[in-house]
N, C-alpha and C. Protein backbone atom coordinates (compact mmCIF):
# COMPACT_ATOMS: atom_id res chain seq x y z
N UNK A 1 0.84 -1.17 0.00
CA UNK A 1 0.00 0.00 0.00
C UNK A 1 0.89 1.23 0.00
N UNK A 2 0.38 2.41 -0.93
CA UNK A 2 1.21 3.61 -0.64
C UNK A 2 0.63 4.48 0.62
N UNK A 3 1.47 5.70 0.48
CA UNK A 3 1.70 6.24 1.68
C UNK A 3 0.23 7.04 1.51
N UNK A 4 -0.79 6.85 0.42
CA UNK A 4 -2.14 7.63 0.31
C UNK A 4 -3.09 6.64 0.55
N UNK A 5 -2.90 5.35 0.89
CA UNK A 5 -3.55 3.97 0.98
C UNK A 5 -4.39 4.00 -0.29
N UNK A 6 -4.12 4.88 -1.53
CA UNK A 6 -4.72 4.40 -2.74
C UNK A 6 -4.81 2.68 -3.43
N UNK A 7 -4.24 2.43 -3.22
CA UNK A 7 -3.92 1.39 -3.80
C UNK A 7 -5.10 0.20 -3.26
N UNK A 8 -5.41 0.00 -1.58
CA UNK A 8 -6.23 -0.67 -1.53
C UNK A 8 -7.67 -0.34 -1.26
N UNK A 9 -7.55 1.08 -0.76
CA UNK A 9 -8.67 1.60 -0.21
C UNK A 9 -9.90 2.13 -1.66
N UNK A 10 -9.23 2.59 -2.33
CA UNK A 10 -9.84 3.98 -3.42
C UNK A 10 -9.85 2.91 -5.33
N UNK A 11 -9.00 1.41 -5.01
CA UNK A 11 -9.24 0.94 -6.05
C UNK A 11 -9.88 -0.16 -6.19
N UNK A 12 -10.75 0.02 -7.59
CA UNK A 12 -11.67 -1.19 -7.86
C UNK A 12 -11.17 -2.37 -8.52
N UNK A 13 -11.38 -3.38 -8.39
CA UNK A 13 -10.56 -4.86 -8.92
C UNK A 13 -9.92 -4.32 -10.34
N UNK A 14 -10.83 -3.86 -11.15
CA UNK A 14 -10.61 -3.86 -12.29
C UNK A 14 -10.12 -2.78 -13.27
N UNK A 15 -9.44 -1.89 -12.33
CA UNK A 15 -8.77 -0.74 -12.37
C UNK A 15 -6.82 -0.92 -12.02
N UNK A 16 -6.34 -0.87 -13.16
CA UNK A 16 -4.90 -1.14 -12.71
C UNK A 16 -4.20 0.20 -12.08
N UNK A 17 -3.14 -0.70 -11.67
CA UNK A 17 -2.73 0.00 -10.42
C UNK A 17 -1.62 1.35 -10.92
N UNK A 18 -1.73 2.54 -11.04
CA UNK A 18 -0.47 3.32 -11.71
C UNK A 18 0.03 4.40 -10.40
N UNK A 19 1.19 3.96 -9.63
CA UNK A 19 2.01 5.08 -8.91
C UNK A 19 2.39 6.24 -9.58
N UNK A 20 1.42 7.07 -10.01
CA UNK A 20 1.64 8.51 -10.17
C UNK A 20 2.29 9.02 -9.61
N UNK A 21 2.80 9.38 -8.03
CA UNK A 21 3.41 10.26 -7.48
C UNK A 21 4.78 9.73 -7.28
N UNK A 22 5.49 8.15 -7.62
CA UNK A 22 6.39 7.94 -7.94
C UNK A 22 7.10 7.95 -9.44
N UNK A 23 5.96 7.67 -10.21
CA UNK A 23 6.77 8.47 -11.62
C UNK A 23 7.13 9.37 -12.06
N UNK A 24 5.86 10.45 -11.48
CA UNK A 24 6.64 11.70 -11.68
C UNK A 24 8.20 12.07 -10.92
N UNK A 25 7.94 11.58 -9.86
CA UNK A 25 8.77 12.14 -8.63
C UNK A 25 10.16 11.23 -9.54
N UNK A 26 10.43 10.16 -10.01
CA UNK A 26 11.29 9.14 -10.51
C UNK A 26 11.84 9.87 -11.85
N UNK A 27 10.79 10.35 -12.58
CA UNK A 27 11.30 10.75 -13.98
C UNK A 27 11.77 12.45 -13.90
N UNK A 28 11.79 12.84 -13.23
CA UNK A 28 12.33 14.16 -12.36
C UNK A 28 13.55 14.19 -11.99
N UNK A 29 13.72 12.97 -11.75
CA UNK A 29 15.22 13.33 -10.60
C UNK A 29 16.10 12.12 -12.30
N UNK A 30 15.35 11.41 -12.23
CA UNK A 30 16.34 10.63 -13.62
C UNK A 30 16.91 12.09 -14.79
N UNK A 31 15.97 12.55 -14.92
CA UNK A 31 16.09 13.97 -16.12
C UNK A 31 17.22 14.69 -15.73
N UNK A 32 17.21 15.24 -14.45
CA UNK A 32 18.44 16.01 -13.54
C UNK A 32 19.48 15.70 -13.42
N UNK A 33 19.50 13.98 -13.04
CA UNK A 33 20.72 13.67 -13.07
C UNK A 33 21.56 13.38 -14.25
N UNK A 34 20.67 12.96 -14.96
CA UNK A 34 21.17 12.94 -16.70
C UNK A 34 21.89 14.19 -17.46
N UNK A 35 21.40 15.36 -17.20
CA UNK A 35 21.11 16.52 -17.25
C UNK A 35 22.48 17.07 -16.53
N UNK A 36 22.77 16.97 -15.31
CA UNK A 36 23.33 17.41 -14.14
C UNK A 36 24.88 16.41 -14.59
N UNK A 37 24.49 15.71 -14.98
CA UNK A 37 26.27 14.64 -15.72
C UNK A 37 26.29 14.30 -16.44
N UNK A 38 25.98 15.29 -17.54
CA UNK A 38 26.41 15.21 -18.85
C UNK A 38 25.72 14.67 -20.44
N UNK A 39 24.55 14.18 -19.91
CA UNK A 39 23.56 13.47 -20.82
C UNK A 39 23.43 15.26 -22.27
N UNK A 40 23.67 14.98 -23.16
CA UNK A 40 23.00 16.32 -24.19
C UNK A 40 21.90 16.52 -23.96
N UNK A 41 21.66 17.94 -23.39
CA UNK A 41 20.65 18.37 -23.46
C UNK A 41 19.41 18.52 -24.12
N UNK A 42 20.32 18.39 -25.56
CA UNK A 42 19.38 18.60 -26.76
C UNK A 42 19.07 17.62 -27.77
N UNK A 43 19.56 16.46 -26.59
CA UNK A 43 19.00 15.06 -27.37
C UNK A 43 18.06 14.44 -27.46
N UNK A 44 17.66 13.82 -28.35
CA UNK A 44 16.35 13.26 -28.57
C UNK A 44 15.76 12.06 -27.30
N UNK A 45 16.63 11.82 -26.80
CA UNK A 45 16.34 11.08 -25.83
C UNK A 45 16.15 11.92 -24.66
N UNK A 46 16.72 12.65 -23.99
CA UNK A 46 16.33 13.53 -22.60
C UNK A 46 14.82 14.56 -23.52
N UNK A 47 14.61 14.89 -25.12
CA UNK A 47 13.68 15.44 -25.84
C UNK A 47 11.92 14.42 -24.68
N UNK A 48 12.43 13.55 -25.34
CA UNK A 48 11.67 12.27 -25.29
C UNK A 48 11.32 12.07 -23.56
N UNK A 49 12.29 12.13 -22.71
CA UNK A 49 12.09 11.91 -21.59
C UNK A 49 11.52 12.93 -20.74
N UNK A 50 11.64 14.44 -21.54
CA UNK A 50 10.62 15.40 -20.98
C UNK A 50 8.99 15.22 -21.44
N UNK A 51 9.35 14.90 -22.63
CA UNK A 51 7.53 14.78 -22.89
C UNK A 51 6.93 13.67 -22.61
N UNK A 52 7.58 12.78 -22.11
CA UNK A 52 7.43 11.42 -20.98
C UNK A 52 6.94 12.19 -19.38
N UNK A 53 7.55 12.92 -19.05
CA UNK A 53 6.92 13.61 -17.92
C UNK A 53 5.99 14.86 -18.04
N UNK A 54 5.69 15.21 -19.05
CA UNK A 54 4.46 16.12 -19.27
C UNK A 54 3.91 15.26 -19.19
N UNK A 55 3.97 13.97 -20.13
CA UNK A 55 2.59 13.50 -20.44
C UNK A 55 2.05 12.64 -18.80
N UNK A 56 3.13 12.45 -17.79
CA UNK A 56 2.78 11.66 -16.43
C UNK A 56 1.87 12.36 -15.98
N UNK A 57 2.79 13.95 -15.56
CA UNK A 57 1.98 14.92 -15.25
C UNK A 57 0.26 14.85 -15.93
N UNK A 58 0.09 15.07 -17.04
CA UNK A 58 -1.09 15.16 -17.09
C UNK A 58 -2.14 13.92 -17.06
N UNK A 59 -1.22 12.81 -16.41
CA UNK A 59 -1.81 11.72 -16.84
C UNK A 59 -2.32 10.76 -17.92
N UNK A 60 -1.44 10.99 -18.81
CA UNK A 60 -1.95 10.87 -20.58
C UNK A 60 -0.95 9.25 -21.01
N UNK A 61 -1.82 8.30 -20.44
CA UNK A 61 -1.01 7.17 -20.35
C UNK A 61 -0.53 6.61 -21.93
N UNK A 62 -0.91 7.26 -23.07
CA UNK A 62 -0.75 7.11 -24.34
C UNK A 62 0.73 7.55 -25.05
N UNK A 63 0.49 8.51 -24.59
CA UNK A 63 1.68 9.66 -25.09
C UNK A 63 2.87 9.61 -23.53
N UNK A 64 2.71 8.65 -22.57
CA UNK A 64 3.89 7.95 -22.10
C UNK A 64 4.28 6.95 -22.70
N UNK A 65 3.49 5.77 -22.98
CA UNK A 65 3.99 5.00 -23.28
C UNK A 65 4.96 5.40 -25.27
N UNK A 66 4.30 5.93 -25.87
CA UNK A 66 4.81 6.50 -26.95
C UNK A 66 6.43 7.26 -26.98
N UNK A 67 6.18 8.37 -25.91
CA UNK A 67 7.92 8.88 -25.67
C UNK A 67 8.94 7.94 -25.12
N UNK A 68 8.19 7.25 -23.82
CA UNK A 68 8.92 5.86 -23.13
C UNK A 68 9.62 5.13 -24.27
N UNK A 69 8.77 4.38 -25.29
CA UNK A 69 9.15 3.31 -26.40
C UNK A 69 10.45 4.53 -27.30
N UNK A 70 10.62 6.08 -27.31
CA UNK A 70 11.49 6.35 -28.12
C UNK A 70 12.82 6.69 -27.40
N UNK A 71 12.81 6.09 -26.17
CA UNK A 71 14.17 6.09 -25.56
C UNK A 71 14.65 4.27 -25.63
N UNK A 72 15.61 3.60 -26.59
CA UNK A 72 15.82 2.96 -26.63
C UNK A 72 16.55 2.41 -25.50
N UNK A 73 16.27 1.15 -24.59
CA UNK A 73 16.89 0.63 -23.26
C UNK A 73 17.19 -0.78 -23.88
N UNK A 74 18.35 -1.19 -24.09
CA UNK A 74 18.96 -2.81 -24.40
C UNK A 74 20.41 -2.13 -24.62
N UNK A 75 20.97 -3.58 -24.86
CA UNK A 75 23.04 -3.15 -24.87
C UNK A 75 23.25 -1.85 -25.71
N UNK A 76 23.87 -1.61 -25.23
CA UNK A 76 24.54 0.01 -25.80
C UNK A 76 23.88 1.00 -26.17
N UNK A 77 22.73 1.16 -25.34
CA UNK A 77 22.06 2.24 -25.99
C UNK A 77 21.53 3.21 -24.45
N UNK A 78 20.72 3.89 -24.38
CA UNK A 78 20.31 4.35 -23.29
C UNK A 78 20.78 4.30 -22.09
N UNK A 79 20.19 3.46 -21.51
CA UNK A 79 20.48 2.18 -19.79
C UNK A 79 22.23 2.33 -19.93
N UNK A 80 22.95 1.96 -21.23
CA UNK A 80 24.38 1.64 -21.08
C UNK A 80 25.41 3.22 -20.74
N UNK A 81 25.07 3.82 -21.03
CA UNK A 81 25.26 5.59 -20.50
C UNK A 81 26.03 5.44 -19.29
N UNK A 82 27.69 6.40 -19.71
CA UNK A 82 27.80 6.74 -18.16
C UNK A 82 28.16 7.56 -18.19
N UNK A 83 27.77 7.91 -17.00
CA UNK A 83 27.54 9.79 -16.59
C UNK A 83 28.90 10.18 -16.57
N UNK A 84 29.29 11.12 -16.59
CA UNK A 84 30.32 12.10 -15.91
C UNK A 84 30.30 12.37 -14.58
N UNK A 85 31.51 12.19 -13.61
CA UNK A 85 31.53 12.72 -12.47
C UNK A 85 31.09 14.47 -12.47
N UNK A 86 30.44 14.50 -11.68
CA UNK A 86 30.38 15.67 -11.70
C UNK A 86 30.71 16.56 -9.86
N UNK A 87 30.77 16.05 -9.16
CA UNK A 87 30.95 16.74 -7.86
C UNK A 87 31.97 16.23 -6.96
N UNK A 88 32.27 16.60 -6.11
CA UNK A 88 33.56 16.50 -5.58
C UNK A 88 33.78 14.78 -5.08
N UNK A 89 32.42 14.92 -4.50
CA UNK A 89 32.25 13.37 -3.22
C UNK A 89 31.96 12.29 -4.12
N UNK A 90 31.91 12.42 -5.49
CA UNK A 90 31.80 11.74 -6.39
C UNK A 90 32.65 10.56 -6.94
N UNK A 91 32.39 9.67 -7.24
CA UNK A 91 33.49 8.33 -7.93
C UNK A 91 32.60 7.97 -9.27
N UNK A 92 33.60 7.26 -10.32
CA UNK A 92 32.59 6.97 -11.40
C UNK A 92 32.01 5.88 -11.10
N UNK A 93 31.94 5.01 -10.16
CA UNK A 93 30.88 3.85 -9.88
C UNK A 93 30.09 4.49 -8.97
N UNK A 94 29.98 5.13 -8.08
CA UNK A 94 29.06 5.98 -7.38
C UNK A 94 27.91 6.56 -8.69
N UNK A 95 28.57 7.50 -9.44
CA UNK A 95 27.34 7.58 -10.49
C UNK A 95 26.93 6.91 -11.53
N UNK A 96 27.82 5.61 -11.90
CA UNK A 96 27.00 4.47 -12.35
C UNK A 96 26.33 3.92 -11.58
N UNK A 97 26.37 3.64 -10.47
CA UNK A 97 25.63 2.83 -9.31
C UNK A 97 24.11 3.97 -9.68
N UNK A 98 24.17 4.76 -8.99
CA UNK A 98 22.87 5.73 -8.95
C UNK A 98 22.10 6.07 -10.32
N UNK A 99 22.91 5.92 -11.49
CA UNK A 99 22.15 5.83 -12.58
C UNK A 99 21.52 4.74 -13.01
N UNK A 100 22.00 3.86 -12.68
CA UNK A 100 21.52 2.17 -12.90
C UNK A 100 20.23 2.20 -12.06
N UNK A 101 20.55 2.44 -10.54
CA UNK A 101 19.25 2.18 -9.90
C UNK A 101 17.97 3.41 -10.19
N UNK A 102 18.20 4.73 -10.51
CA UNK A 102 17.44 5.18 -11.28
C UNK A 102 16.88 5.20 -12.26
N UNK A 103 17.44 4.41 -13.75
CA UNK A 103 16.91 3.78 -14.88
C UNK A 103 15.62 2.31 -14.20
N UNK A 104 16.39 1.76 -13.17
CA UNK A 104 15.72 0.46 -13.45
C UNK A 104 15.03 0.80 -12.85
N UNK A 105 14.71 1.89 -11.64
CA UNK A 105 13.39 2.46 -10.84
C UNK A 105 12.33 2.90 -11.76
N UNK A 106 12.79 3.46 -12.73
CA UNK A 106 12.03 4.31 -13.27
C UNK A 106 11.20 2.97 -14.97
N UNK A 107 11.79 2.60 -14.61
CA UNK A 107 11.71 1.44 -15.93
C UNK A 107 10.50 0.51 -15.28
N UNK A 108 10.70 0.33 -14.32
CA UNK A 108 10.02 -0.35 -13.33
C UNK A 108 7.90 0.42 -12.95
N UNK A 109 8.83 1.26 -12.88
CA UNK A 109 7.29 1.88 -12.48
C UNK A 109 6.73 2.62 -14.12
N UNK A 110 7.50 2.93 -15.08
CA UNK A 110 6.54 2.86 -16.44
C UNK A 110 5.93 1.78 -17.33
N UNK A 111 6.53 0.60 -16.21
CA UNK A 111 5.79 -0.73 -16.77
C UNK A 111 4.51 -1.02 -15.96
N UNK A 112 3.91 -0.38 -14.75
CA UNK A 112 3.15 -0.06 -14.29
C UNK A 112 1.98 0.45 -15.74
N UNK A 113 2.28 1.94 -16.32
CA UNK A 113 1.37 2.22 -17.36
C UNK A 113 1.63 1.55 -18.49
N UNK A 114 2.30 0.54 -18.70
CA UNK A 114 2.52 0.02 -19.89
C UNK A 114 1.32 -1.29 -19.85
N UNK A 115 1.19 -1.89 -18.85
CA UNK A 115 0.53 -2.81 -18.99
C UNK A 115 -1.20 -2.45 -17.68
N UNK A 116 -1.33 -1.39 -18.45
CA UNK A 116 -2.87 -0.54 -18.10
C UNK A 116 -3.43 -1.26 -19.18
């Protein structure tokens, strides 16, 4: 159960289950950190991963799953990315570590609206 007891209280059998306030909150901080070490700004993929979070925001489970599918995740593509150190307390497995578990967090809970 989440921390709004949505999940058991407010849903009907036949209503799937979508953590809204963790996707957004997930595809927020993935964008930043991407963003924040080095990912291009003006790439079609961080393109893609903003209008992945408009569309959370407005709830538009169509036009997630659509931007989602144009960030390619398998060997060498997306997921395989490594960041740039960027801060002092920093190591490059420290921000592979944290990018890994932020991809697969976030991968995790858009398979939530994928299989609505």
């Amino acid at each position: 159960m989440g921390k709004t007891g949505y999940y058991i209280k407010n849903r009907t059998p036949s209503e799937p289950y979508v953590p809204w306030h963790k996707l957004e909150t997930i595809t927020e901080t993935l964008l930043q950190f991407c963003i924040e070490h080095g990912y291009p700004e003006n790439s079609n993929k961080i393109k893609s991963m903003k209008n992945c979070l408009k569309a959370i925001k407005e709830k538009d489970i169509p036009n997630i799953i659509i931007n989602f599918k144009k960030i390619p995740l398998s060997k060498e593509w997306f997921n395989e990315w490594y960041p740039n150190v960027t801060y002092k307390h920093e190591s490059e497995n420290y921000v592979q570590s944290i990018f890994d578990a932020l991809i697969s967090n976030w991968v995790e809970n858009i398979n939530h609206v994928e299989n609505t």
